[in-house]
C-alpha atoms as a PDB file:
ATOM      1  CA  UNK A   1      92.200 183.480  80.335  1.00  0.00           C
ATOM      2  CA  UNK A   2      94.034 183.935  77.548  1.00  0.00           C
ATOM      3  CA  UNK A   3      93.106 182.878  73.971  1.00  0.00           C
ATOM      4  CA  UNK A   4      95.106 181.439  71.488  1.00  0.00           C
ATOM      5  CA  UNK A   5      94.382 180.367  67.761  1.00  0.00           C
ATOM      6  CA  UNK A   6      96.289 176.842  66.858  1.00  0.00           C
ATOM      7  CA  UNK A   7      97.336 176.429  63.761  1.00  0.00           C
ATOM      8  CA  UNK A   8      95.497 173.916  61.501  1.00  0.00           C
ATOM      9  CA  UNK A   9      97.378 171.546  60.296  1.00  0.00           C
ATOM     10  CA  UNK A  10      97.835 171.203  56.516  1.00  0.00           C
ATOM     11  CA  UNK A  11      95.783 169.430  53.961  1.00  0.00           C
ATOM     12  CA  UNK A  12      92.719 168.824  56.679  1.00  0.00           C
ATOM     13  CA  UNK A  13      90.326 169.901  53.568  1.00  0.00           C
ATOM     14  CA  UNK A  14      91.811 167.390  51.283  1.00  0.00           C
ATOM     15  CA  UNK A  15      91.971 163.963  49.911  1.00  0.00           C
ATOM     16  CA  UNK A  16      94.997 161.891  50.315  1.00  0.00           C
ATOM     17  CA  UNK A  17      93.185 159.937  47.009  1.00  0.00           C
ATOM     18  CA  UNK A  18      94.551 161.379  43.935  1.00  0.00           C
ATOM     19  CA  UNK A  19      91.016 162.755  42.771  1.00  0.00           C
ATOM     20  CA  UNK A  20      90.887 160.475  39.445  1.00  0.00           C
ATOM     21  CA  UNK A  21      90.659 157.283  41.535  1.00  0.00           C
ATOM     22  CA  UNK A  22      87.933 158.669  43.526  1.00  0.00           C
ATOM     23  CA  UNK A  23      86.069 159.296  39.929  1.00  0.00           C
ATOM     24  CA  UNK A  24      86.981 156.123  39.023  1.00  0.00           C
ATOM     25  CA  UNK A  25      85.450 154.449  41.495  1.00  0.00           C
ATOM     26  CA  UNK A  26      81.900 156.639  41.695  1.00  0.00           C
ATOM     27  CA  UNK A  27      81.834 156.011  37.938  1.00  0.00           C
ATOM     28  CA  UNK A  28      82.148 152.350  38.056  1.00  0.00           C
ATOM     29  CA  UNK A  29      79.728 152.430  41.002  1.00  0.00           C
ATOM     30  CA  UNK A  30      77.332 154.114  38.658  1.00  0.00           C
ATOM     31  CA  UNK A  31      77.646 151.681  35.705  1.00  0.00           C
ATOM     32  CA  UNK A  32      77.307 148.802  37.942  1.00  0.00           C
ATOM     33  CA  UNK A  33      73.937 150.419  39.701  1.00  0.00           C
ATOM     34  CA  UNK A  34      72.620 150.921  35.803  1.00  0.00           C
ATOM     35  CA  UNK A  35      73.655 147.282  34.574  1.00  0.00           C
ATOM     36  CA  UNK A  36      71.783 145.849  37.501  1.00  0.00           C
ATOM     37  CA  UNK A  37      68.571 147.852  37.324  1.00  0.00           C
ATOM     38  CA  UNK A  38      68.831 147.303  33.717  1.00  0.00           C
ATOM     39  CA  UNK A  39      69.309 143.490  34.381  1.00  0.00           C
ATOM     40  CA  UNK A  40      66.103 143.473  36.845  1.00  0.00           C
ATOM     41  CA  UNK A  41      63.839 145.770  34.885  1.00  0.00           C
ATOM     42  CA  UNK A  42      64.530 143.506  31.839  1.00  0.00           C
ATOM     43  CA  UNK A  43      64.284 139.902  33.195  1.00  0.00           C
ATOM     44  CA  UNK A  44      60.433 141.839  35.336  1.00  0.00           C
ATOM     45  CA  UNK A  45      59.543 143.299  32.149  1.00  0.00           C
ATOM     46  CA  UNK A  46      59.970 139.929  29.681  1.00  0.00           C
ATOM     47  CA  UNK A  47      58.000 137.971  32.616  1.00  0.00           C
ATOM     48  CA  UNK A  48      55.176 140.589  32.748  1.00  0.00           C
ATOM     49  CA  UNK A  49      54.872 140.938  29.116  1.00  0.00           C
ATOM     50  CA  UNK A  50      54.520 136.648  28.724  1.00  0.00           C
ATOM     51  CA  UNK A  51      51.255 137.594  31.073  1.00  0.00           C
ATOM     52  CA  UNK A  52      49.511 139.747  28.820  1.00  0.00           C
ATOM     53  CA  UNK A  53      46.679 138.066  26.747  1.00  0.00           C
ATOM     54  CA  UNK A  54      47.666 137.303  23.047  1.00  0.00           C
ATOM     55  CA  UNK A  55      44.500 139.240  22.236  1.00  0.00           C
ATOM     56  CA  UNK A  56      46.267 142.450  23.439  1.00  0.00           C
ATOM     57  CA  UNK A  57      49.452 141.316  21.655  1.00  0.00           C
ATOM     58  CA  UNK A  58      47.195 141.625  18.514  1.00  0.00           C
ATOM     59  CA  UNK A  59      45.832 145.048  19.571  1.00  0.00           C
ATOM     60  CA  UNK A  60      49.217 146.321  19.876  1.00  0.00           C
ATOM     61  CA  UNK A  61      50.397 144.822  16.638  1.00  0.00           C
ATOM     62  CA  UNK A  62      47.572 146.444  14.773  1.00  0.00           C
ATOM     63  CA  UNK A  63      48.776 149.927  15.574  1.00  0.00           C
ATOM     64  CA  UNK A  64      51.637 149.175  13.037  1.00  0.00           C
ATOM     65  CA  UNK A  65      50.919 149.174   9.165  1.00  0.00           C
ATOM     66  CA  UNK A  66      52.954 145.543   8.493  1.00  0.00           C
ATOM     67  CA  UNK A  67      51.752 145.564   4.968  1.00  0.00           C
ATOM     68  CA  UNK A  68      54.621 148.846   4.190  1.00  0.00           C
ATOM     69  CA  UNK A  69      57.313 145.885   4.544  1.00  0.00           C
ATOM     70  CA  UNK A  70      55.771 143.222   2.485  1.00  0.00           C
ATOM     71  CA  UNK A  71      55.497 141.992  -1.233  1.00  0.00           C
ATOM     72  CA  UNK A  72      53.408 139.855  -0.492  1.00  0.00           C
ATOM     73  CA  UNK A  73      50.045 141.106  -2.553  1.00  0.00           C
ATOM     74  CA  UNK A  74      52.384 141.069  -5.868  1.00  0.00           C
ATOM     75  CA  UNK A  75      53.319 137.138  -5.240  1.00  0.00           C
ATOM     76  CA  UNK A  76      49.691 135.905  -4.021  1.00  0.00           C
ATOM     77  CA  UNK A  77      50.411 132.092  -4.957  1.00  0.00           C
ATOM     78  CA  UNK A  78      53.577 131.935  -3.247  1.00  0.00           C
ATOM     79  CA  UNK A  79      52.110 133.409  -0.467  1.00  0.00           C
ATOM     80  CA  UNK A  80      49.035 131.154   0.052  1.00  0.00           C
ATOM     81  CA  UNK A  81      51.511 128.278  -0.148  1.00  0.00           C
ATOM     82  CA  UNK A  82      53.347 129.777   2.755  1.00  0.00           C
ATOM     83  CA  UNK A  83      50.378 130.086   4.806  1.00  0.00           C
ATOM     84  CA  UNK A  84      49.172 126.719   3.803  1.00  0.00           C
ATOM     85  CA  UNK A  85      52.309 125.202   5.842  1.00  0.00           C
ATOM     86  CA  UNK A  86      51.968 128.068   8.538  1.00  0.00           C
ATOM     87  CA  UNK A  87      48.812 126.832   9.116  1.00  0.00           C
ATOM     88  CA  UNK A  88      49.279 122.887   9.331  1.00  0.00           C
ATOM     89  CA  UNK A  89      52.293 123.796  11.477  1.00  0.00           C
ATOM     90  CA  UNK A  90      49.866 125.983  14.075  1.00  0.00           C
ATOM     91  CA  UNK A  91      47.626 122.638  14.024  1.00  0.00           C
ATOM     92  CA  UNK A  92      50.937 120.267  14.729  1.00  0.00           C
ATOM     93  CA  UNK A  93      52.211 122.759  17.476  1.00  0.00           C
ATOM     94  CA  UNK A  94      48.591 123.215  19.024  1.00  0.00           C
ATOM     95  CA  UNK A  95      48.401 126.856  19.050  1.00  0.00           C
ATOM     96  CA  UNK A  96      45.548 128.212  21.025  1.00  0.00           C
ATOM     97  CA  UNK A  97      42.551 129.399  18.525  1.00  0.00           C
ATOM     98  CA  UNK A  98      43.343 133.382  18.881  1.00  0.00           C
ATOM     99  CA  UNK A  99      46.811 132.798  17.883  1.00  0.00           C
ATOM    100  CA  UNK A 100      46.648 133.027  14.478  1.00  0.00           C
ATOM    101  CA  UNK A 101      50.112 132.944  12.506  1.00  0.00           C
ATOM    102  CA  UNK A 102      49.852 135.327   9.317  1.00  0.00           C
ATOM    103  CA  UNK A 103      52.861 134.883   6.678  1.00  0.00           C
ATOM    104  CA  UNK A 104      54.481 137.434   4.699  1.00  0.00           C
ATOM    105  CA  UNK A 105      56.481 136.835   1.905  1.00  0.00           C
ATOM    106  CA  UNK A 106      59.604 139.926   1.470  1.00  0.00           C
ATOM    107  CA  UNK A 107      61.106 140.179  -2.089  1.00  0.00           C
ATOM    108  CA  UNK A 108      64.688 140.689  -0.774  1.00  0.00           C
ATOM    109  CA  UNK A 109      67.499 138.797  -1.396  1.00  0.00           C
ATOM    110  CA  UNK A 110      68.493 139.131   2.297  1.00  0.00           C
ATOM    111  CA  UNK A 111      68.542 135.937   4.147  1.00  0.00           C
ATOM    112  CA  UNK A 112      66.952 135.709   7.028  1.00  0.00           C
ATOM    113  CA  UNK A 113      63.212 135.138   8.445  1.00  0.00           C
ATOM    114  CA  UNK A 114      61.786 135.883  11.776  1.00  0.00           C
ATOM    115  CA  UNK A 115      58.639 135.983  13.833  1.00  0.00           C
ATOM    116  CA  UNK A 116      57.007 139.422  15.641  1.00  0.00           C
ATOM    117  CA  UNK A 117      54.018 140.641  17.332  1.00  0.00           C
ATOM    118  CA  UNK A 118      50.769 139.421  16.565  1.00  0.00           C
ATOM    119  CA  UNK A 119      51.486 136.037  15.219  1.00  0.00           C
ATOM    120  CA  UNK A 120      53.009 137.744  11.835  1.00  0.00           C
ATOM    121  CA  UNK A 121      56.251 135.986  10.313  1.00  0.00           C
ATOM    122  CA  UNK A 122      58.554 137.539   7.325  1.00  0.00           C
ATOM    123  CA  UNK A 123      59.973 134.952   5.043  1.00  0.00           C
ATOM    124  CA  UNK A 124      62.830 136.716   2.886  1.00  0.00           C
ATOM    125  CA  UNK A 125      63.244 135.728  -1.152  1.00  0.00           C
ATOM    126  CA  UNK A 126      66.742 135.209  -0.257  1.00  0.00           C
ATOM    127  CA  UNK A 127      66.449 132.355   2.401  1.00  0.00           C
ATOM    128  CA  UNK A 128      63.389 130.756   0.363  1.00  0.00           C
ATOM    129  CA  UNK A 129      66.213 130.447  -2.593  1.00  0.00           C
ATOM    130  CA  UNK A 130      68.845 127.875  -0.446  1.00  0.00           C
ATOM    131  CA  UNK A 131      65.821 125.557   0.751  1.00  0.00           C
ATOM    132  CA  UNK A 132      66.262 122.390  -1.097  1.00  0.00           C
ATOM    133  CA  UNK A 133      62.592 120.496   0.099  1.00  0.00           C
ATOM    134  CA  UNK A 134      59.408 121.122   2.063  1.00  0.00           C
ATOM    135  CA  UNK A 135      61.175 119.524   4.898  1.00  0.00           C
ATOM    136  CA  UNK A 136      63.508 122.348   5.520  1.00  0.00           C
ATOM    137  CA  UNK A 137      60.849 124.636   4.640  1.00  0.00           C
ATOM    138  CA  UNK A 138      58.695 123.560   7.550  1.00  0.00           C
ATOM    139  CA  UNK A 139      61.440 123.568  10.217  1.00  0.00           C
ATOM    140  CA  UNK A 140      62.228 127.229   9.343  1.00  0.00           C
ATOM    141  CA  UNK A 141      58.605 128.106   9.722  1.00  0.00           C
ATOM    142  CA  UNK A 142      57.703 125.819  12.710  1.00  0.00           C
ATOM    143  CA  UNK A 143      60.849 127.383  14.586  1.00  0.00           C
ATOM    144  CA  UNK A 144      60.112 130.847  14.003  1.00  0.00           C
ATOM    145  CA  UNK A 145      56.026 129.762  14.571  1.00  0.00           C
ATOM    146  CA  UNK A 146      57.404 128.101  18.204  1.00  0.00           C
ATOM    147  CA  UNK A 147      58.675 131.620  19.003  1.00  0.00           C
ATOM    148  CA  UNK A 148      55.250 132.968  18.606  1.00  0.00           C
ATOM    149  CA  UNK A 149      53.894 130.391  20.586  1.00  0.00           C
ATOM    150  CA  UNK A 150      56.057 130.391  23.503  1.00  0.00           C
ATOM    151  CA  UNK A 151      55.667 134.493  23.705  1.00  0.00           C
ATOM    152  CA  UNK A 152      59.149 135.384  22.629  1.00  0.00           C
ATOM    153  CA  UNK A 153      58.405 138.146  20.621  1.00  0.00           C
ATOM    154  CA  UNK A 154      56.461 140.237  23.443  1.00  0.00           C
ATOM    155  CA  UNK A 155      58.491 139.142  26.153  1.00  0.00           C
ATOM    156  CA  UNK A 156      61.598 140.480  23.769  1.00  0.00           C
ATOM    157  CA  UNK A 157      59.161 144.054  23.533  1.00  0.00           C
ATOM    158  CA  UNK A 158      58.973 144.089  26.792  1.00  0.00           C
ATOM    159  CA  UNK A 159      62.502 143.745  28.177  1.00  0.00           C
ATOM    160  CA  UNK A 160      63.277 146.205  25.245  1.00  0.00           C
ATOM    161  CA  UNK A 161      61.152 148.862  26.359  1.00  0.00           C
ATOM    162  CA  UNK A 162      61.974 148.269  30.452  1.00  0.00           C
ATOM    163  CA  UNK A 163      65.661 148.550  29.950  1.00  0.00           C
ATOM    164  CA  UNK A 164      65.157 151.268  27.375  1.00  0.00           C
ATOM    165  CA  UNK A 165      63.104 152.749  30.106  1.00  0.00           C
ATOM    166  CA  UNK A 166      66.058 152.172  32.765  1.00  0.00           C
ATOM    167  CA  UNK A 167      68.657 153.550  30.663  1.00  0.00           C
ATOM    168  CA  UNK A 168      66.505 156.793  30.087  1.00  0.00           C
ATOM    169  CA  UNK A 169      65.961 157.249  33.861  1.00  0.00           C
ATOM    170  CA  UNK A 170      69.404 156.209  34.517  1.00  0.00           C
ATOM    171  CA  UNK A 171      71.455 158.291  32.310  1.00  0.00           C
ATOM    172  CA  UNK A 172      69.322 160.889  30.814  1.00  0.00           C
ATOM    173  CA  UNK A 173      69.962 159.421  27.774  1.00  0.00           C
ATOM    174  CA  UNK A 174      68.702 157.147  24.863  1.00  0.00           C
ATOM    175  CA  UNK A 175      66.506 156.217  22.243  1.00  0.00           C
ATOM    176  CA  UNK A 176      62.045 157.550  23.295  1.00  0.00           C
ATOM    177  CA  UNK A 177      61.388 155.752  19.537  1.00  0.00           C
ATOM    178  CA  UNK A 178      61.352 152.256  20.879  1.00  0.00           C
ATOM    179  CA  UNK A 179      57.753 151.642  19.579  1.00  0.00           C
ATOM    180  CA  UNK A 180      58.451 153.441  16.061  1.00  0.00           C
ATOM    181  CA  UNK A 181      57.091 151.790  12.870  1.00  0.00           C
ATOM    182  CA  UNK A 182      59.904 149.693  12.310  1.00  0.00           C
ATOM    183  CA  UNK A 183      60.462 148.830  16.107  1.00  0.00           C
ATOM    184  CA  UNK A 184      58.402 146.448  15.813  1.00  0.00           C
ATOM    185  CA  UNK A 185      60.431 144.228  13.828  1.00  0.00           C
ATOM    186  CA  UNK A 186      64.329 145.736  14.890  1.00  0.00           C
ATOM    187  CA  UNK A 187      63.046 145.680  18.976  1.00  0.00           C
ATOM    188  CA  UNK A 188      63.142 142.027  19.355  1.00  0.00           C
ATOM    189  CA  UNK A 189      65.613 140.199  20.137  1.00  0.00           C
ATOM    190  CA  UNK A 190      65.636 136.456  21.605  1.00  0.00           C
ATOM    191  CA  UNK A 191      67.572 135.164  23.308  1.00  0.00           C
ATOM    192  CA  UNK A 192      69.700 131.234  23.291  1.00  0.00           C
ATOM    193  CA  UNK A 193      67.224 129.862  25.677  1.00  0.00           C
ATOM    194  CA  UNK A 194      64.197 131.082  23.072  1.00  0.00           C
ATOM    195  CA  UNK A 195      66.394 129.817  20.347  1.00  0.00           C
ATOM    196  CA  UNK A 196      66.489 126.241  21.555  1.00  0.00           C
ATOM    197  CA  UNK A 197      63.056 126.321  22.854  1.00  0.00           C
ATOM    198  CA  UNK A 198      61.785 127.384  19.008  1.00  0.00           C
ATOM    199  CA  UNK A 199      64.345 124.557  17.701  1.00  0.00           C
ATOM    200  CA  UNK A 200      62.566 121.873  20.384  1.00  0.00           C
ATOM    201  CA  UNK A 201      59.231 122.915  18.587  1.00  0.00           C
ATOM    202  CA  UNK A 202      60.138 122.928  15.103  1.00  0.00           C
ATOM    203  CA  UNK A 203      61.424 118.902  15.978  1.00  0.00           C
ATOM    204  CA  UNK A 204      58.213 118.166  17.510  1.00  0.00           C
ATOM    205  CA  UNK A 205      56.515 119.231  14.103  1.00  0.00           C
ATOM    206  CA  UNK A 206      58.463 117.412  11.739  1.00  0.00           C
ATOM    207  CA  UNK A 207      57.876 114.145  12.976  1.00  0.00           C
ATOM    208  CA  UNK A 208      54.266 115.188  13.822  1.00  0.00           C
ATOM    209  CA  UNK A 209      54.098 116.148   9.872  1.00  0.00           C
ATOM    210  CA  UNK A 210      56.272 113.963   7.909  1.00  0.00           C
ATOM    211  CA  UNK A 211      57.004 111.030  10.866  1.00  0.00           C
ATOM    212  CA  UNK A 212      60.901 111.968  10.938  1.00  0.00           C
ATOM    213  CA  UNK A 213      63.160 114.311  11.405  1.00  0.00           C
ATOM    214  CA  UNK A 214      64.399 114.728   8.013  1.00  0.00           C
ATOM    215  CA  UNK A 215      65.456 118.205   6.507  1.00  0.00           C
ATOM    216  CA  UNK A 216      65.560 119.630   9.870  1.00  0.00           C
ATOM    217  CA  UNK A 217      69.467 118.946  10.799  1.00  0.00           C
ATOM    218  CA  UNK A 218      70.007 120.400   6.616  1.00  0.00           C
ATOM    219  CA  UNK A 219      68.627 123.532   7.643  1.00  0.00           C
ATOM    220  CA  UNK A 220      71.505 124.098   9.942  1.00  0.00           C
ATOM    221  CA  UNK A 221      73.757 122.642   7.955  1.00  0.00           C
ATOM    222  CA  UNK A 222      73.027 125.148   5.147  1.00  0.00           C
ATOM    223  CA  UNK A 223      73.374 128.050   7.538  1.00  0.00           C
ATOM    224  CA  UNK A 224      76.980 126.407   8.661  1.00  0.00           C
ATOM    225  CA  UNK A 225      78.006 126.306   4.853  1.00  0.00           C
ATOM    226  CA  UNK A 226      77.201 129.815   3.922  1.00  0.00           C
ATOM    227  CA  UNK A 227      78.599 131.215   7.212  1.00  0.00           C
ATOM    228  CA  UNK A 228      82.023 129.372   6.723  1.00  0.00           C
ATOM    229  CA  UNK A 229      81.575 130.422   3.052  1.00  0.00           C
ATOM    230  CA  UNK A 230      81.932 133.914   3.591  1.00  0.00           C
ATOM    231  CA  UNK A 231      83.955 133.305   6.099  1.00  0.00           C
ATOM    232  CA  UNK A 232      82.081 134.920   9.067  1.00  0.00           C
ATOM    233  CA  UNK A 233      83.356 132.655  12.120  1.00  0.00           C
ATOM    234  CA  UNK A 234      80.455 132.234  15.157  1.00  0.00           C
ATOM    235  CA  UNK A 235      80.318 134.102  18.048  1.00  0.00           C
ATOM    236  CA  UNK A 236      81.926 132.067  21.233  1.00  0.00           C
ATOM    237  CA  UNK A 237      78.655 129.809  22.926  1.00  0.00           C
ATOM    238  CA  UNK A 238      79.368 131.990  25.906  1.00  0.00           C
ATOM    239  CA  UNK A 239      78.444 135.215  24.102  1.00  0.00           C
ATOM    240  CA  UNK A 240      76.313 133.873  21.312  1.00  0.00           C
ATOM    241  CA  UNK A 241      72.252 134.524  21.684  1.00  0.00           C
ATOM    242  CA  UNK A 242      71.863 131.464  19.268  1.00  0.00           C
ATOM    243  CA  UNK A 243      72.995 127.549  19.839  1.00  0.00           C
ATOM    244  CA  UNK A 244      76.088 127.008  17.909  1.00  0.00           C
ATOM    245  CA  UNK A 245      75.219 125.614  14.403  1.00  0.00           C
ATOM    246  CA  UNK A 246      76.894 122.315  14.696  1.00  0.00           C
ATOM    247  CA  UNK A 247      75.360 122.036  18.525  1.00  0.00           C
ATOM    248  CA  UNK A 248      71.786 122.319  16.269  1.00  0.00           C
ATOM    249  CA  UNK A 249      73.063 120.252  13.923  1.00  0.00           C
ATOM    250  CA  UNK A 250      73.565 117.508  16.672  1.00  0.00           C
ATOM    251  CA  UNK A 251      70.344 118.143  18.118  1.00  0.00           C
ATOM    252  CA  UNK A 252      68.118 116.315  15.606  1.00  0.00           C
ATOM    253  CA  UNK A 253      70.266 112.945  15.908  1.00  0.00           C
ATOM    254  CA  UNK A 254      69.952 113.791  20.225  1.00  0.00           C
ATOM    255  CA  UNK A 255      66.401 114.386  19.941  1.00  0.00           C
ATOM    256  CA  UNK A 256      65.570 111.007  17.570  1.00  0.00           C
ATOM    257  CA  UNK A 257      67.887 108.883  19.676  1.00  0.00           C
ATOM    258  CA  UNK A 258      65.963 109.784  22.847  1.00  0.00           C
ATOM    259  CA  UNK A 259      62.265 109.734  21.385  1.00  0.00           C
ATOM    260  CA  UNK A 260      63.292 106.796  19.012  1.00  0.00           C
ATOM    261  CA  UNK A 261      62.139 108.903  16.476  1.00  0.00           C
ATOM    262  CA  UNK A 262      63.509 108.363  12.436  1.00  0.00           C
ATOM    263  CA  UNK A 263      66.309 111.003  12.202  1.00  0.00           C
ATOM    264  CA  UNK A 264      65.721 110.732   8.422  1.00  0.00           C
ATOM    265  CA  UNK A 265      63.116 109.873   6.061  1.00  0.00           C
ATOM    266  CA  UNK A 266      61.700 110.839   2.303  1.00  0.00           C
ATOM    267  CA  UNK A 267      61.744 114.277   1.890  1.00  0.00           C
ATOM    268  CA  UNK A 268      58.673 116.413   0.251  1.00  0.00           C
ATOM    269  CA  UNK A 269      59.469 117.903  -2.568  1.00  0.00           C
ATOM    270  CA  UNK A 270      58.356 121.901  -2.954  1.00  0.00           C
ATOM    271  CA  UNK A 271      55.260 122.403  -5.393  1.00  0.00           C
ATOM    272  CA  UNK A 272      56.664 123.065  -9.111  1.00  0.00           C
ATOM    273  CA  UNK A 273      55.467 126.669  -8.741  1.00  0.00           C
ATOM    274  CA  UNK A 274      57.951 127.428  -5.894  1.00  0.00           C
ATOM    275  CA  UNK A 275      61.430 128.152  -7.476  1.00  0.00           C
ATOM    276  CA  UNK A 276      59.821 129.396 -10.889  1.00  0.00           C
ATOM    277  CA  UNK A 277      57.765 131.761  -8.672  1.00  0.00           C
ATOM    278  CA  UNK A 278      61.041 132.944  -7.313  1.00  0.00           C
ATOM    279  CA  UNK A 279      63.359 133.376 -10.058  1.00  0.00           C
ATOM    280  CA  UNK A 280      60.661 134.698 -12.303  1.00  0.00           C
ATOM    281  CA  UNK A 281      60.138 137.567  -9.572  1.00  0.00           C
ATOM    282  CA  UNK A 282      63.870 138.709  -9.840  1.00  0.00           C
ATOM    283  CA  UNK A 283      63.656 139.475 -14.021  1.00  0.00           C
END
């Protein structure tokens, strides 16, 4: 019998797929497979961080030295008033007895104010300057209080650290300092649900408080007037992680209309101290 060797045909070893498509497609494969992991680990690690005991949250808080970011010994009456509301507020909202809401006054003339771990909120010298009453006052602190109370800021730690996690595993890459000293208050992020859920509480409070909504819609309003002001235009709803001002705005008439609630009423005036205490800070 006679052997004979065919001859193999051409190109048998090769791709008719130009080689940059099949990359293409293995790369897009890949980001996909790390969005959704990141997506799962996320949403499983927010939900199993809202489990953990508040006691714990506090145990975790304590490993950071908060008092490095305040001013707060150097402006001890301002700061007592600021408690004094943050404490009438945890009363209104019916916070349970361990969480205890500590305020902390920053000497910065950044705007802005937020809640973190442990119950501890930072009030900024530059925000306290635009509010106009008590009214506004206390729906600033009773939002960023209702954050604390419905969890927000660990279940924010702990869909940080999962997808921080993911993304390490992932990709080989990214940030291992997710718990630094100032991760606990760059970490956290809420999201629009959180948002409106803090707004809902910070209504509740006002008319448990004053018996009207009053000052809470001017709030909004302000932050409407400086944002247009310097002429920084909001984020589309569909991409925003906050309500839309105006949609805020609105919410206070919405919410008095269905509870029957005043939307306005006589506004409490700060204590005398308040802007003095400011402006005399800043010379």
């Amino acid at each position: 019998m006679e052997y004979h060797n065919p001859k193999i045909p051409e190109h048998i070893n090769t791709s008719r797929e130009h080689p940059l498509k099949e990359f293409s497609i293995l790369l897009i494969a890949t980001l996909a497979l790390v969005v959704i992991v990141s997506l799962l680990l996320g949403v499983g690690g927010s939900w199993f961080a809202g489990k953990i005991p508040f006691s714990a949250e506090n145990k975790v808080a304590s490993f950071y030295d908060i008092t490095e970011f305040t001013d707060s010994a150097s402006h001890p009456e301002l700061t007592a008033y600021l408690q004094s509301l943050a404490d009438k507020i945890s009363v209104a909202q019916k916070l349970p007895k361990e969480m205890r809401i500590t305020a902390h006054y920053m000497d910065s003339d950044t705007v802005n104010a937020f809640a973190t771990l442990g119950g501890n909120l930072f009030i900024y010298r530059g925000l306290l300057e635009k509010i106009d009453n008590e009214n506004m006052l206390v729906t600033l602190l009773a939002h960023e209080i209702g954050h604390v109370k419905h969890r927000h800021p660990i279940k924010s730690l702990g869909h940080g650290v999962a997808v921080s996690i993911a993304m390490i595993a992932l990709t080989g890459s990214g940030s291992t300092n997710i718990m630094g000293n100032a991760g606990i208050l760059t970490v956290l992020k809420f999201s629009r649900d959180m948002e409106k859920e803090a707004d809902q509480e910070a209504m509740n409070t006002l008319h448990a408080l004053y018996g009207h909504l009053g000052g809470g819609a001017d709030l909004f309003a302000m932050f409407k007037k400086m944002r247009q002001k310097m002429k920084m235009d909001e984020s589309p709803a569909l991409l925003s992680t906050h309500p839309l001002d105006q949609d805020r705005i609105d919410s206070f008439k919405t919410m008095a209309s269905e509870k029957g609630w005043k939307s306005k009423g006589k506004m409490t005036p700060l204590p005398g101290f308040f802007k003095d205490s400011l402006q005399s800070k800043r010379q």
